[in-house]
Protein backbone atom coordinates (compact mmCIF):
# COMPACT_ATOMS: atom_id res chain seq x y z
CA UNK A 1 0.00 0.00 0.00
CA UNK A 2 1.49 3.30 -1.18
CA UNK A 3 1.79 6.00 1.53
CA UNK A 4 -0.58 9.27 1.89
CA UNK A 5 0.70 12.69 2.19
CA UNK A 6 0.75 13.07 5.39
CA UNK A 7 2.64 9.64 6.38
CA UNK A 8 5.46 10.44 4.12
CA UNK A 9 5.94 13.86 5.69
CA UNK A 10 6.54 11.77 8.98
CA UNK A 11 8.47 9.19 7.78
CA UNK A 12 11.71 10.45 9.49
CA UNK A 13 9.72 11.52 12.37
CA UNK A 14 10.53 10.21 16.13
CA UNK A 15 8.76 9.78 19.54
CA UNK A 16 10.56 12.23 21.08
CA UNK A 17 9.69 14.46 18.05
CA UNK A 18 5.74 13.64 18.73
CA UNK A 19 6.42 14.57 22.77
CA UNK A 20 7.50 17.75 22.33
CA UNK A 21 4.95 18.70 20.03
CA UNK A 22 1.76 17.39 22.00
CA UNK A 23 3.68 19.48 24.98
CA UNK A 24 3.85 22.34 22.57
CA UNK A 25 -0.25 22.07 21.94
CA UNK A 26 -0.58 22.03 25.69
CA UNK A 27 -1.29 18.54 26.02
CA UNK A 28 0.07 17.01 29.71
CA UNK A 29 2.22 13.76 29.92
CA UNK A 30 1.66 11.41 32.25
CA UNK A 31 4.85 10.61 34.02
CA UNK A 32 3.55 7.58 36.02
CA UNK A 33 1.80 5.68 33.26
CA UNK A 34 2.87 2.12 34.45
CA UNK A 35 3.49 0.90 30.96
CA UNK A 36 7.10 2.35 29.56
CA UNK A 37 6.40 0.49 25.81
CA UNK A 38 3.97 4.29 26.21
CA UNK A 39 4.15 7.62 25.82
CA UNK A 40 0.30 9.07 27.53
CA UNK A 41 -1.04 12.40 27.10
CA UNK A 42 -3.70 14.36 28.52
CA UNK A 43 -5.67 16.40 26.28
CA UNK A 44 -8.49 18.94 26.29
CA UNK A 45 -11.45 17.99 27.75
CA UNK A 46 -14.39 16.30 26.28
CA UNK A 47 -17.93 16.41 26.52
CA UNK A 48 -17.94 14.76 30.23
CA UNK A 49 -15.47 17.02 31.61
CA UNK A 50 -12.76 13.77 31.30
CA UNK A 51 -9.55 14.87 29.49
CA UNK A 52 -9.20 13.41 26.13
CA UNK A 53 -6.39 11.10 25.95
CA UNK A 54 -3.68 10.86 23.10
CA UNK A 55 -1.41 7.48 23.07
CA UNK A 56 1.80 6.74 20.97
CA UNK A 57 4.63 4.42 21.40
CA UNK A 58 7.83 5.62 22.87
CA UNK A 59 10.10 4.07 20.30
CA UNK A 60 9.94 4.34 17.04
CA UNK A 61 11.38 1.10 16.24
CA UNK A 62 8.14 -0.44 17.37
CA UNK A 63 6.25 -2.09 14.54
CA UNK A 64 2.77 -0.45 15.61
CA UNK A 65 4.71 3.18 15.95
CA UNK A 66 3.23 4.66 12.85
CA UNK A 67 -0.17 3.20 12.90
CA UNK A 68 -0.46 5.00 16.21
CA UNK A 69 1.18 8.21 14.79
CA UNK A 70 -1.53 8.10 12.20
CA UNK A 71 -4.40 7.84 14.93
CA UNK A 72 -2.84 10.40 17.08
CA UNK A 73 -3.02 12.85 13.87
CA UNK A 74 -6.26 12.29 13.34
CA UNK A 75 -7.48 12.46 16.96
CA UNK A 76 -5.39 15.75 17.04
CA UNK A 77 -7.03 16.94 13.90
CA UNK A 78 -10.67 16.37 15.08
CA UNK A 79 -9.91 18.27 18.83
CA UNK A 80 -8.35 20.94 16.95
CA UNK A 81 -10.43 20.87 13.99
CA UNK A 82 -7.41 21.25 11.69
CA UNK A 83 -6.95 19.21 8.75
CA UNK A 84 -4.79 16.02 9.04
CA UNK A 85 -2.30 17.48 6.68
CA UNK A 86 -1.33 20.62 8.16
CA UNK A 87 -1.01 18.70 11.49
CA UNK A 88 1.46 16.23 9.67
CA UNK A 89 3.70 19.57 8.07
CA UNK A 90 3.88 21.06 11.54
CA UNK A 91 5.33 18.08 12.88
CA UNK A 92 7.85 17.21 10.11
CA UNK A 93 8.90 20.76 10.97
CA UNK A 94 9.87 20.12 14.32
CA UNK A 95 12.97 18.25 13.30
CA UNK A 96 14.31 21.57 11.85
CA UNK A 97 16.17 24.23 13.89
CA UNK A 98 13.44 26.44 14.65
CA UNK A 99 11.48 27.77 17.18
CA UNK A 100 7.56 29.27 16.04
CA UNK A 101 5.99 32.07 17.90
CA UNK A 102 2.56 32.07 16.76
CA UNK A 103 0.75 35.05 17.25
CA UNK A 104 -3.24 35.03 16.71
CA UNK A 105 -5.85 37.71 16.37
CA UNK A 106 -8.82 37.44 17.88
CA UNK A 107 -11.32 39.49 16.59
CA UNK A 108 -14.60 40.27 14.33
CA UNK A 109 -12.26 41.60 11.57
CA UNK A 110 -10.16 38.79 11.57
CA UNK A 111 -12.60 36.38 11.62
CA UNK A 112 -12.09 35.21 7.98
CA UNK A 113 -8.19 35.02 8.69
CA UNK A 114 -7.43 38.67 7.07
CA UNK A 115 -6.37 41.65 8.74
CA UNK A 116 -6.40 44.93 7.71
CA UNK A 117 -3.61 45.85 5.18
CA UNK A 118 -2.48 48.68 7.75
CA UNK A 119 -2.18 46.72 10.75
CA UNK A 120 -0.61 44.07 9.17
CA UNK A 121 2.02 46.14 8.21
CA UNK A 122 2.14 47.26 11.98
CA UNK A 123 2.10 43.95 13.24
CA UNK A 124 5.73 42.70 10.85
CA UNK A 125 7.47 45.84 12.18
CA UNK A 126 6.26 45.32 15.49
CA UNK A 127 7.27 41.23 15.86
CA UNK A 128 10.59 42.63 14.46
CA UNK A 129 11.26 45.08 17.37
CA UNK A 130 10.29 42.35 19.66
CA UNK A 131 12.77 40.42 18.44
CA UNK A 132 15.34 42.87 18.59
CA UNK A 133 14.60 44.09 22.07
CA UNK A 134 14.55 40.18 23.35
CA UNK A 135 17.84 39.55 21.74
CA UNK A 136 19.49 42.94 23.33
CA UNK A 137 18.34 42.61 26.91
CA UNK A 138 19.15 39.21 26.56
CA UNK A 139 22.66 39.52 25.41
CA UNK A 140 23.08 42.71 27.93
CA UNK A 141 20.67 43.20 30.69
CA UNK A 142 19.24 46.63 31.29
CA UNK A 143 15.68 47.49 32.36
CA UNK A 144 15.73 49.72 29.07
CA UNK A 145 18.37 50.94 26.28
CA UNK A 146 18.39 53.70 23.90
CA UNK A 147 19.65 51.78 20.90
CA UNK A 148 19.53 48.46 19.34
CA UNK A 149 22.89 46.15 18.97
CA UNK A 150 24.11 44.88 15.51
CA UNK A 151 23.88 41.60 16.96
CA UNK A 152 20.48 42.06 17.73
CA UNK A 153 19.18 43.42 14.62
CA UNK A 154 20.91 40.40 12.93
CA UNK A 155 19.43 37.62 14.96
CA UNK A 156 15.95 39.62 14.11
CA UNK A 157 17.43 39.69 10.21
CA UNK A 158 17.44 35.63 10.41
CA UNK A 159 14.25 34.89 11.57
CA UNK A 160 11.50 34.80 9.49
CA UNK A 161 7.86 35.58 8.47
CA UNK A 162 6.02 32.23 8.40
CA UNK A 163 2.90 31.50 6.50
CA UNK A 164 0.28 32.28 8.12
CA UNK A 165 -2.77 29.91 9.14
CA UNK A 166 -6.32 30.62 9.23
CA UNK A 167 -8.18 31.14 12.32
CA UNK A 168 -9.00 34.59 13.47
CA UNK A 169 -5.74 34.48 11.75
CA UNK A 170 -2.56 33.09 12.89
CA UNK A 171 0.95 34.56 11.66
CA UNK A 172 4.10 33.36 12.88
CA UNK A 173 7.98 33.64 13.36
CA UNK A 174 10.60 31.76 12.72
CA UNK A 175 13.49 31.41 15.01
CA UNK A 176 16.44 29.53 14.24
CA UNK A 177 18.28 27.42 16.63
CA UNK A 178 21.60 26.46 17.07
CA UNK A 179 21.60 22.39 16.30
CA UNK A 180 22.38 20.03 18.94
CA UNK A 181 24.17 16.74 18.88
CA UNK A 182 22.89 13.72 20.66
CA UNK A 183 19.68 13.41 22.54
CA UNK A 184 17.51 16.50 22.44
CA UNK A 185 16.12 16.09 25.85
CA UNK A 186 18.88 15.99 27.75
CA UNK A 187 19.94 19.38 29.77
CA UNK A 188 22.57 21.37 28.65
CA UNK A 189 23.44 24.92 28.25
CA UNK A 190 20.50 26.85 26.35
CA UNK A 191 21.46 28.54 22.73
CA UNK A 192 21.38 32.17 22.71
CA UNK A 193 18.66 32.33 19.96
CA UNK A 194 16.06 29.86 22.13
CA UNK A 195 17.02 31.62 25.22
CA UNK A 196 15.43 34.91 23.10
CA UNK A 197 12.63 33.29 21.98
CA UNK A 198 11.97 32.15 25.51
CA UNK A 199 12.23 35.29 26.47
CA UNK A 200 9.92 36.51 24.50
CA UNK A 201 7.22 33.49 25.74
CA UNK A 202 8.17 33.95 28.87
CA UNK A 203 7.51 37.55 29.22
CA UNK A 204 4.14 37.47 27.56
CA UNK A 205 3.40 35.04 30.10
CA UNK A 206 3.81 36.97 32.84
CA UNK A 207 1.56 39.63 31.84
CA UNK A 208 -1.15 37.18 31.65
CA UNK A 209 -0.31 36.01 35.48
CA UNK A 210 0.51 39.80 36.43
CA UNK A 211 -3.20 40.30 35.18
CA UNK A 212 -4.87 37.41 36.58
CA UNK A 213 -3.45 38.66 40.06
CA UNK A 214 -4.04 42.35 39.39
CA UNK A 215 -0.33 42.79 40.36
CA UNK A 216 0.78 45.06 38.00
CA UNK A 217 4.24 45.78 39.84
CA UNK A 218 5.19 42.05 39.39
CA UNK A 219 5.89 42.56 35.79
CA UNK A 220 8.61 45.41 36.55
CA UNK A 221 10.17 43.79 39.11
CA UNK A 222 10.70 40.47 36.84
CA UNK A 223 12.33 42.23 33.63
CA UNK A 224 15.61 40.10 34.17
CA UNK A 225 13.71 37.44 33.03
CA UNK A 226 10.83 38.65 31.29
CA UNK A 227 9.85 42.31 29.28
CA UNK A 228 12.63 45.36 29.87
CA UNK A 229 11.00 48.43 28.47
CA UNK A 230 11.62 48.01 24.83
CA UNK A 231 10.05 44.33 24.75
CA UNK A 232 6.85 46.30 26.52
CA UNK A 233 6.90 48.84 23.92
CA UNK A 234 7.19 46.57 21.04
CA UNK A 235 3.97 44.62 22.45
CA UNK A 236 2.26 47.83 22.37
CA UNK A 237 2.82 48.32 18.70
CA UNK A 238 0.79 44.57 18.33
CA UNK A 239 -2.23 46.48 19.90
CA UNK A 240 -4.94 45.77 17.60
CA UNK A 241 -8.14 47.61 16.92
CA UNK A 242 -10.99 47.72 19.42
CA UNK A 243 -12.10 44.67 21.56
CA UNK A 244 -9.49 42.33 19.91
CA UNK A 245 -7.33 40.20 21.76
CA UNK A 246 -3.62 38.15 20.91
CA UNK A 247 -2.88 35.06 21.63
CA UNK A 248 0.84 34.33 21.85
CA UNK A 249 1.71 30.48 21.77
CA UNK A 250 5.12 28.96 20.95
CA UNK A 251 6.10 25.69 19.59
CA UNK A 252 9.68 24.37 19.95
CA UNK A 253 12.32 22.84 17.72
CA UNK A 254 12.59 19.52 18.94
CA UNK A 255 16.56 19.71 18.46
CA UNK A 256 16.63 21.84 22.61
CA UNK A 257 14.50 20.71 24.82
CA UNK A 258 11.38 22.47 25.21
CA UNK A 259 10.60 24.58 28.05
CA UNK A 260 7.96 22.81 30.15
CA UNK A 261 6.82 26.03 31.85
CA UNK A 262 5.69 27.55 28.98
CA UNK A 263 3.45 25.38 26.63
CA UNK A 264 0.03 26.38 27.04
CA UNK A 265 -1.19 29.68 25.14
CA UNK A 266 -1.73 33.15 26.65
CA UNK A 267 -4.25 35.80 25.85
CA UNK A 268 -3.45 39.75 26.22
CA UNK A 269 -6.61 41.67 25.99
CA UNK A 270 -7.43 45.24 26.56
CA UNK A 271 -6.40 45.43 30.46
CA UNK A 272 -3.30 43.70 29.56
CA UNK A 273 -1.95 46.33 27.03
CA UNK A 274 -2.88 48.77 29.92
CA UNK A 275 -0.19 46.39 32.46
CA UNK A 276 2.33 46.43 29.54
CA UNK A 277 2.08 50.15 29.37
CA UNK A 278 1.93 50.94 33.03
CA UNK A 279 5.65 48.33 33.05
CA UNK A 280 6.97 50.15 30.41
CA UNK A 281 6.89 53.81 32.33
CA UNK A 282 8.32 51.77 35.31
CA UNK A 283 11.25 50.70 33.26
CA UNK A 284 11.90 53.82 31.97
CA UNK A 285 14.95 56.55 33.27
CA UNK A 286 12.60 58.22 36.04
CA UNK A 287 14.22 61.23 34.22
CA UNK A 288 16.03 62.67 31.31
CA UNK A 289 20.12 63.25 31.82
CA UNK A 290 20.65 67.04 30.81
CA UNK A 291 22.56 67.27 27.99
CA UNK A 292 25.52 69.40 28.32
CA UNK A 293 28.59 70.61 26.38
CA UNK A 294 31.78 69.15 26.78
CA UNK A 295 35.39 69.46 25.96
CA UNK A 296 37.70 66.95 25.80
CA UNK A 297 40.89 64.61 24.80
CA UNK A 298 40.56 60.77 22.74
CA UNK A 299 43.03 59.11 24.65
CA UNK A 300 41.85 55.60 23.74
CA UNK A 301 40.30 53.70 20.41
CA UNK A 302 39.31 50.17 20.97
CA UNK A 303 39.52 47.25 18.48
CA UNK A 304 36.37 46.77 16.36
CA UNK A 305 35.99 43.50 18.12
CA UNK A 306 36.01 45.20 21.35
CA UNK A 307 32.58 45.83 20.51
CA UNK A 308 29.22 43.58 20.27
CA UNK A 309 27.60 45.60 17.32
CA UNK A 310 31.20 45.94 15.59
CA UNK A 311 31.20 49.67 16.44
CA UNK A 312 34.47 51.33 17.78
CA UNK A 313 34.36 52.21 21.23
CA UNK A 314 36.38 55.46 22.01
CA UNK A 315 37.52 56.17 25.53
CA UNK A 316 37.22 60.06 26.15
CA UNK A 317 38.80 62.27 29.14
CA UNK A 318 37.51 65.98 29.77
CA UNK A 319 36.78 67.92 32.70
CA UNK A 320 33.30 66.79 33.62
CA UNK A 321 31.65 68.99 35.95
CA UNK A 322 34.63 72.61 35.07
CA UNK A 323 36.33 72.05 38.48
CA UNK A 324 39.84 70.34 37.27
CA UNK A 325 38.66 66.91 38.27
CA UNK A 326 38.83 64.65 34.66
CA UNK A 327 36.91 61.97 34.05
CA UNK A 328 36.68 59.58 31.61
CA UNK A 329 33.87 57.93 29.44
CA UNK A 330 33.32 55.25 26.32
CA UNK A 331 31.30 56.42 23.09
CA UNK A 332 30.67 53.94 20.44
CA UNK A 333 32.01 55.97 17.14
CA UNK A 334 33.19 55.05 13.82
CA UNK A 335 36.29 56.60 13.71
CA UNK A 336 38.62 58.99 15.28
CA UNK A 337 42.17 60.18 16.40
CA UNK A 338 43.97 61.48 19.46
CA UNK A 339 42.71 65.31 18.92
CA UNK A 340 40.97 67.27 20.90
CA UNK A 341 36.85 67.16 20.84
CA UNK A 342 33.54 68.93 21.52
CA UNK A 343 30.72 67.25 21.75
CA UNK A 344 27.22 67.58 23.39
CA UNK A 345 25.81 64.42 25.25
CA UNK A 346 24.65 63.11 28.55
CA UNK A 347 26.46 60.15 30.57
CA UNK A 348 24.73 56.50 31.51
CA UNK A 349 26.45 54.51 34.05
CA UNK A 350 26.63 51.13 32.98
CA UNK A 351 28.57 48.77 35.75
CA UNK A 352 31.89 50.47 36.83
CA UNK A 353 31.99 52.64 33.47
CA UNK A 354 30.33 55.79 32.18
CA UNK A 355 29.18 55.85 28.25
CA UNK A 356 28.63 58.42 26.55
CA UNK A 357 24.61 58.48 24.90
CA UNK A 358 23.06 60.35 22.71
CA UNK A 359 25.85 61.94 21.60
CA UNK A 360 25.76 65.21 19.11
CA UNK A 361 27.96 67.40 17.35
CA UNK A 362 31.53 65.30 17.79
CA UNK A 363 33.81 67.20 16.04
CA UNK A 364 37.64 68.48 16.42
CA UNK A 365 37.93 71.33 18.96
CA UNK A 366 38.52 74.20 17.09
């Protein structure tokens, strides 16, 4: 017998590769299910309140395996009411190195899965910045930043645009992983691009919690791990028209192991943007550095790779406050010499250093 579609698009696919996708649609394993020959999940529940239950064999090797994979896909494809097909493709995906972020619209104008042209537009700009932000505080902690990182925007610049999927529609973005060698499940130290995307999950996540508890302040105070101010602002930018509401969900490349905290899909709806807005003020400098005039010397110019976003980083000494006492400060810059320069800026304190920000008019002291 010749194989369908959708069994040939699973051919290569694995137990563990079936695990981490059930987790990924929220579905529960049972750890204590007496029988190992068995991997048990917990489902949605059905009629009777009972959870419905999903069964596949924990080797693939065994000779039932894919006659069970095929009844799982169809079981899946009747709770979901998504055609077997699609199911099958999302599955054979797992096995590449990418996490999906899949965000939905739900909404009377998005019923038909289409958005207006306008928003959409908003919405790719707005997944981008999220990205970006993720990937800087990430890679650099700070409760906010005034610029981006090359490395950031590049990470962004290899992710991708996904098809979307109907369903009040459904886009999504791709996020590559770094491959992993040997057994997927087993811990190790998490790759800088899934530790982004979990960021992401994870902070979207929290303003569902901070907003079941009505604890508004929960979400500031968890930024190291969640949204700094940038993240928050991005989200805002996703605000869609009038009642609607987004539903963030994730699902993992099966080459890391998944995250087990965060598989089940969260809803922001009006009073969320409104705890994503109040965070982002909260992150933000309580106040604006004044921006003053300054004279002074170059007396250093870093390597290129001194720098994460391959940007010089000049070291600057001038008298900062015109009582004889120098100080000195880094500036990311191009270029530049050992001469004498003005320059108006203000100063962040970052660790034991002072950077210049914002800075305008560098030029040669005349």
């Amino acid at each position: 017998m010749s194989q369908t579609l959708h069994e040939s698009m699973t051919a290569s696919v694995r137990a563990h590769d079936v695990a981490a996708w059930l987790t990924g649609l929220g579905w529960r394993p049972r750890t204590s299910f007496p029988r190992p020959e068995f991997l048990v999940f917990d489902g949605p529940p059905d009629d009777n309140g009972d959870p419905i239950v999903a069964v596949i064999s924990s080797d693939a090797a065994y000779p039932d395996f894919r006659d069970r994979l095929d009844d799982l896909l169809r079981l899946v494809a009747a709770v979901t009411r998504r055609p077997v097909a699609e199911l099958a493709a999302e599955l054979a995906d797992l096995q590449a190195d990418i996490d999906r972020v899949e965000l939905r619209v739900v909404s009377p104008f998005a019923h038909q899965g289409s958005i207006p042209l306008d928003y959409a537009a908003t919405m790719v700009g707005a997944l981008r910045d999220l990205v970006i932000a993720a990937a800087c505080v990430e890679k650099d902690p700070r409760p906010a930043y005034a610029r981006a990182t090359k490395a950031a925007v590049e990470h962004a610049q290899a992710c991708r645009f996904g098809q979307t999927r109907r369903g009040s529609f459904i886009a999504t973005v791709e996020c590559p992983v770094t491959p992993v060698i040997g057994d997927p499940t087993l811990p190790f130290d998490v790759p800088f691009e899934r530790r982004v995307t979990e960021r992401i999950v994870r902070g979207v996540a929290q303003v569902g919690r901070a907003v079941a508890s009505r604890d508004a302040a929960s979400l500031a105070e968890a930024w190291k791990v969640g949204l700094n101010a940038n993240m928050c602002e991005a989200l805002l930018k996703l605000r869609a028209p009038g009642e609607a509401a987004l539903e963030f969900s994730a699902r993992w490349s099966s080459r890391v192991a998944a995250p087990t905290d965060l598989t089940a899909p969260v809803r922001l709806d009006r009073a969320s943007f409104d705890y994503v807005s109040a965070t982002a003020r909260a992150l933000q400098p309580s106040s604006v550095p004044e921006v003053r005039a300054f004279l002074g010397k170059v007396v250093g110019l870093a390597d290129s790779r001194a720098s994460d976003d391959d940007e010089r980083v000049v070291t600057l000494r001038f008298d900062v406050n015109g009582r004889g006492r120098d100080q000195t400060a880094r500036l990311h810059l191009d270029e530049a010499d050992g001469r004498a320069v003005t320059l108006r800026e203000h100063l962040e304190r970052r660790g034991k250093r002072w950077w210049i920000v914002a800075a305008e008019g560098f030029a040669p002291a005349s």
